[in-house]
Protein backbone atom coordinates (compact mmCIF):
# COMPACT_ATOMS: atom_id res chain seq x y z
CA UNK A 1 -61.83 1.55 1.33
CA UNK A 2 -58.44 0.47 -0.23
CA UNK A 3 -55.84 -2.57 1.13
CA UNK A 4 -53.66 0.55 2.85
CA UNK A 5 -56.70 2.47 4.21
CA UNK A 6 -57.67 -0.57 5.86
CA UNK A 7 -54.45 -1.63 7.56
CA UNK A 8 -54.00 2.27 8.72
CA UNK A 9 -57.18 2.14 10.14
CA UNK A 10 -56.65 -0.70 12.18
CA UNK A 11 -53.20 0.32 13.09
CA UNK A 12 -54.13 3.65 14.13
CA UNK A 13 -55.23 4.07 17.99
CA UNK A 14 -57.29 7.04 17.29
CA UNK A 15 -60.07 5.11 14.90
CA UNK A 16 -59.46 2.11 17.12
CA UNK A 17 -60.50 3.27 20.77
CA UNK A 18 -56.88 3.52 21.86
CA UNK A 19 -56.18 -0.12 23.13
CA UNK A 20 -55.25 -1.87 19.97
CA UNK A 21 -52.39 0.73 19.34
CA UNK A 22 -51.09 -0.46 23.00
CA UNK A 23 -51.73 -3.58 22.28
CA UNK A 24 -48.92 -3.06 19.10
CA UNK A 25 -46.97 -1.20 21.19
CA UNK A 26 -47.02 -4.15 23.89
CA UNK A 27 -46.59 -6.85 20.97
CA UNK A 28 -43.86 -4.99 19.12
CA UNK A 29 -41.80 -4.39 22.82
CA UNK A 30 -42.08 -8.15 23.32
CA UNK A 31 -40.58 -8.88 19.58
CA UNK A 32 -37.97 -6.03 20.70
CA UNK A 33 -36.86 -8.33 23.76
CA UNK A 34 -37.09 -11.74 21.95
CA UNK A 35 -34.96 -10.30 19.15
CA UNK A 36 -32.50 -9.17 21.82
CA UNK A 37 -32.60 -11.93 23.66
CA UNK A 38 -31.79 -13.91 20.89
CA UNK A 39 -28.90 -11.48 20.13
CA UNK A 40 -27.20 -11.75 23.46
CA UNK A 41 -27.90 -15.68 23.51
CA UNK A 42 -25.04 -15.62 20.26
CA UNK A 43 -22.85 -13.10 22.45
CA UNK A 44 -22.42 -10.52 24.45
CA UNK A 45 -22.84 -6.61 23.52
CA UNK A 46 -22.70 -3.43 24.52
CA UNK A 47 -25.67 -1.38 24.97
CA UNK A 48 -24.96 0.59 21.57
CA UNK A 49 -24.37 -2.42 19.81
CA UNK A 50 -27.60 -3.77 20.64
CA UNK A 51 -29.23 -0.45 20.17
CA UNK A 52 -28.00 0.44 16.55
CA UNK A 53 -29.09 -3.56 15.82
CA UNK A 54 -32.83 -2.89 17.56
CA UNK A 55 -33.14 0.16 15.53
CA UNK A 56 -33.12 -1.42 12.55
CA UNK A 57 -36.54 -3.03 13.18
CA UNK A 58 -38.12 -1.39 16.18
CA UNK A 59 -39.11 2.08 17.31
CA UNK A 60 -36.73 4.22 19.22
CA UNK A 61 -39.44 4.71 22.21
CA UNK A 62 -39.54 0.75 21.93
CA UNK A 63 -35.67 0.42 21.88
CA UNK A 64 -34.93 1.97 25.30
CA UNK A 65 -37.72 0.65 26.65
CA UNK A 66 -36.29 -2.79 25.96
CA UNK A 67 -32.64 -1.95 27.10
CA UNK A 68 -33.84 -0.41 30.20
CA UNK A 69 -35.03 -3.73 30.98
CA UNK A 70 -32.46 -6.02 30.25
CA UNK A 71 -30.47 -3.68 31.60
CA UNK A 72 -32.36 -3.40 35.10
CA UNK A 73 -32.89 -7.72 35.24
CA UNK A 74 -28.78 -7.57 34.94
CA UNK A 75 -28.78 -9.14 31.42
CA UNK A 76 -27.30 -6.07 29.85
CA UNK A 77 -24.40 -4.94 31.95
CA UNK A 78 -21.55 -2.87 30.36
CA UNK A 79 -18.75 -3.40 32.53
CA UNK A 80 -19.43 -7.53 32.40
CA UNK A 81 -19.39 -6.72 28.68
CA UNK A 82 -16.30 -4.81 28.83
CA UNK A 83 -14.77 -7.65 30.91
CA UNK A 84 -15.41 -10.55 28.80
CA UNK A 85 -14.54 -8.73 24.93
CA UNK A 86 -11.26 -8.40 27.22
CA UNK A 87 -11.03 -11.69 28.29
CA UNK A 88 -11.67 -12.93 24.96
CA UNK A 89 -8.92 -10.98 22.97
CA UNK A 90 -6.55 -11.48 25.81
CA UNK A 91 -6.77 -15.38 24.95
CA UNK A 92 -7.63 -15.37 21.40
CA UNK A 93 -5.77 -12.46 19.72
CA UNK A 94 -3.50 -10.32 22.48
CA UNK A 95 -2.58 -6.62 22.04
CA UNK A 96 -1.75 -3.27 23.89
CA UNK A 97 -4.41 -2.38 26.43
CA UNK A 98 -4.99 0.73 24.64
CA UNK A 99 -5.77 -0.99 21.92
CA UNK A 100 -8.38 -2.55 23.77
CA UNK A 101 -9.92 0.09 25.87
CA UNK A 102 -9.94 2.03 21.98
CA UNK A 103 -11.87 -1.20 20.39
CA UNK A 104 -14.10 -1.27 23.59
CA UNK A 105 -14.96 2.70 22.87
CA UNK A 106 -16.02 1.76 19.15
CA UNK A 107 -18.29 -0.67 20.66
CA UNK A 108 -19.50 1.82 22.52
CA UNK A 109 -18.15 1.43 26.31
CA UNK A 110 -17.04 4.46 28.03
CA UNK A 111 -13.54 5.25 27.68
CA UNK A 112 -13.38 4.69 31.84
CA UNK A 113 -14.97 1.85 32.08
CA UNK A 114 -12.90 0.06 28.72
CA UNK A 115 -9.59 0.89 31.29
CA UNK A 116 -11.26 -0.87 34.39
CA UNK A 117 -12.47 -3.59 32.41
CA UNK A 118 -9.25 -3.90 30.94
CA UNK A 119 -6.58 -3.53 34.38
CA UNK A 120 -9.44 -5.75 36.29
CA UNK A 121 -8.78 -8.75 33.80
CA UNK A 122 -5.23 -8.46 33.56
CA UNK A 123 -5.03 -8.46 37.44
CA UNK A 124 -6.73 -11.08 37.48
CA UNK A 125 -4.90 -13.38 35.12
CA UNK A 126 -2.01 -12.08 36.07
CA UNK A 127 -0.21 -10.14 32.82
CA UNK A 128 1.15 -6.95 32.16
CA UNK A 129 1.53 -5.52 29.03
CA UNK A 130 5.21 -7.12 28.06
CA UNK A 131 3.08 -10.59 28.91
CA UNK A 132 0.77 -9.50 26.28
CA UNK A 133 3.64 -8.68 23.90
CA UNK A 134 5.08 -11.89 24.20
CA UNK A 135 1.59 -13.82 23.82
CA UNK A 136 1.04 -12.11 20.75
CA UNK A 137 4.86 -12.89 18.98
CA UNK A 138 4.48 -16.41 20.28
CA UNK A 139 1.09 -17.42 18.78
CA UNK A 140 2.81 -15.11 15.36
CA UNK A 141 5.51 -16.82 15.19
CA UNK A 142 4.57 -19.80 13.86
CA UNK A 143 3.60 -17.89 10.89
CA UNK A 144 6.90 -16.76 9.97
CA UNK A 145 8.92 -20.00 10.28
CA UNK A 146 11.59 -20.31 7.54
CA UNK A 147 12.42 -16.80 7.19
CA UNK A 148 16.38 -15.31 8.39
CA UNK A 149 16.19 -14.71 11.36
CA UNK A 150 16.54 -11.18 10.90
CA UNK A 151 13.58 -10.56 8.64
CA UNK A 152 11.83 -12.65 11.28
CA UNK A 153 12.41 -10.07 13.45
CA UNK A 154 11.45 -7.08 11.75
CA UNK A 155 8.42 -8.60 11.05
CA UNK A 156 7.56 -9.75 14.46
CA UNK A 157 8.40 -6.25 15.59
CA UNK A 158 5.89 -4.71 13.08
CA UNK A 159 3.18 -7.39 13.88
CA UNK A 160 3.15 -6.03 17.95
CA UNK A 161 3.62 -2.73 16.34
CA UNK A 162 0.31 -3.07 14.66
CA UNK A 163 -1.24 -4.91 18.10
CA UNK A 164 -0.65 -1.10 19.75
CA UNK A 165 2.65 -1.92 21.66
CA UNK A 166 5.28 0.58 22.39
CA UNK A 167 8.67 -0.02 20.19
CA UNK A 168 10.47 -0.78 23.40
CA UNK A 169 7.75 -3.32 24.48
CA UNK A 170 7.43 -5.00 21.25
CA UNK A 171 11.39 -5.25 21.14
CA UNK A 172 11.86 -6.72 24.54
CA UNK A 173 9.06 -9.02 23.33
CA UNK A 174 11.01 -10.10 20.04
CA UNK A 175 14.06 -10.67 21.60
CA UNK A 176 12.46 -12.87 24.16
CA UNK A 177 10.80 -14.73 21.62
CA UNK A 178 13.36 -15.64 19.32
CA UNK A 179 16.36 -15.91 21.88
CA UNK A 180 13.98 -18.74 22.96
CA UNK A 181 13.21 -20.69 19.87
């Protein structure tokens, strides 16, 4: 018997009595949740990030069964997900909140729970989009210092464009920002 005969032999539940191919299946779900586990220990993700990522070394059967237990012990929970990508690009790197409910729906959040996620957090920090606006040419800014003033604004006012805010929202937002520098 070859090397490859062999090792399908001993993989395969039918020449093994059954219970070696559940024990696999048992070993290979507990490598499914360690490797998740260590996933969400770096950071958070939504359940088709961490899906597409399982995929690539685990069976599909083995996938969901995996997510349907993180998700049922609370450690994979999309709107908490939704909540804190939010939280974090409010602080780090602010833009339109349809920016952000689009980026949550490439992650793979539902476009109605990316809005709740998003209005939530802003209600509770307190900011409205034009707050946003304002973040965002304020931490720019610095970026564009020794530049005429009116190149400064033109560029300012294409930066928030590019952040998703409306022309009048990013203008308000400029002339804030440089009538108080």
């Amino acid at each position: 018997m070859s090397v490859s005969e062999n090792a399908r032999t001993r993989s395969d539940p039918e020449n093994s009595g059954g219970h070696s191919g559940e024990a696999a299946d048992d070993q290979e779900y507990r490598r499914a949740v360690r490797r998740a586990m260590d996933l969400l220990a770096v950071r958070a993700h939504s359940t088709r990030q961490l899906r597409i990522k399982l995929a690539r070394k685990f069976a599909p059967g083995v996938v969901e069964k995996t997510l349907e237990r993180l998700a049922e012990t609370g450690l994979l929970d999309e709107p908490e997900f939704a909540r804190e990508y939010v939280r974090q690009r409010v602080a780090r790197s602010p833009r339109a909140t349809g920016l952000l409910i689009n980026e949550l729906e490439r992650r793979g959040v539902n476009r109605e729970t990316a809005a709740q996620a998003v209005d939530r957090v802003l209600s509770e920090i307190g900011l409205a989009e034009q707050d946003l606006a304002e973040q965002a040419a304020r931490k720019k800014l610095g970026a564009l210092a020794g530049i005429e003033t009116e190149q400064r604004k033109l560029k300012l006012f294409r930066f928030l464009s590019s952040r998703g805010f409306q022309a009048s929202t990013a203008r308000q937002a400029v002339e804030k920002t440089l009538g108080s520098s």
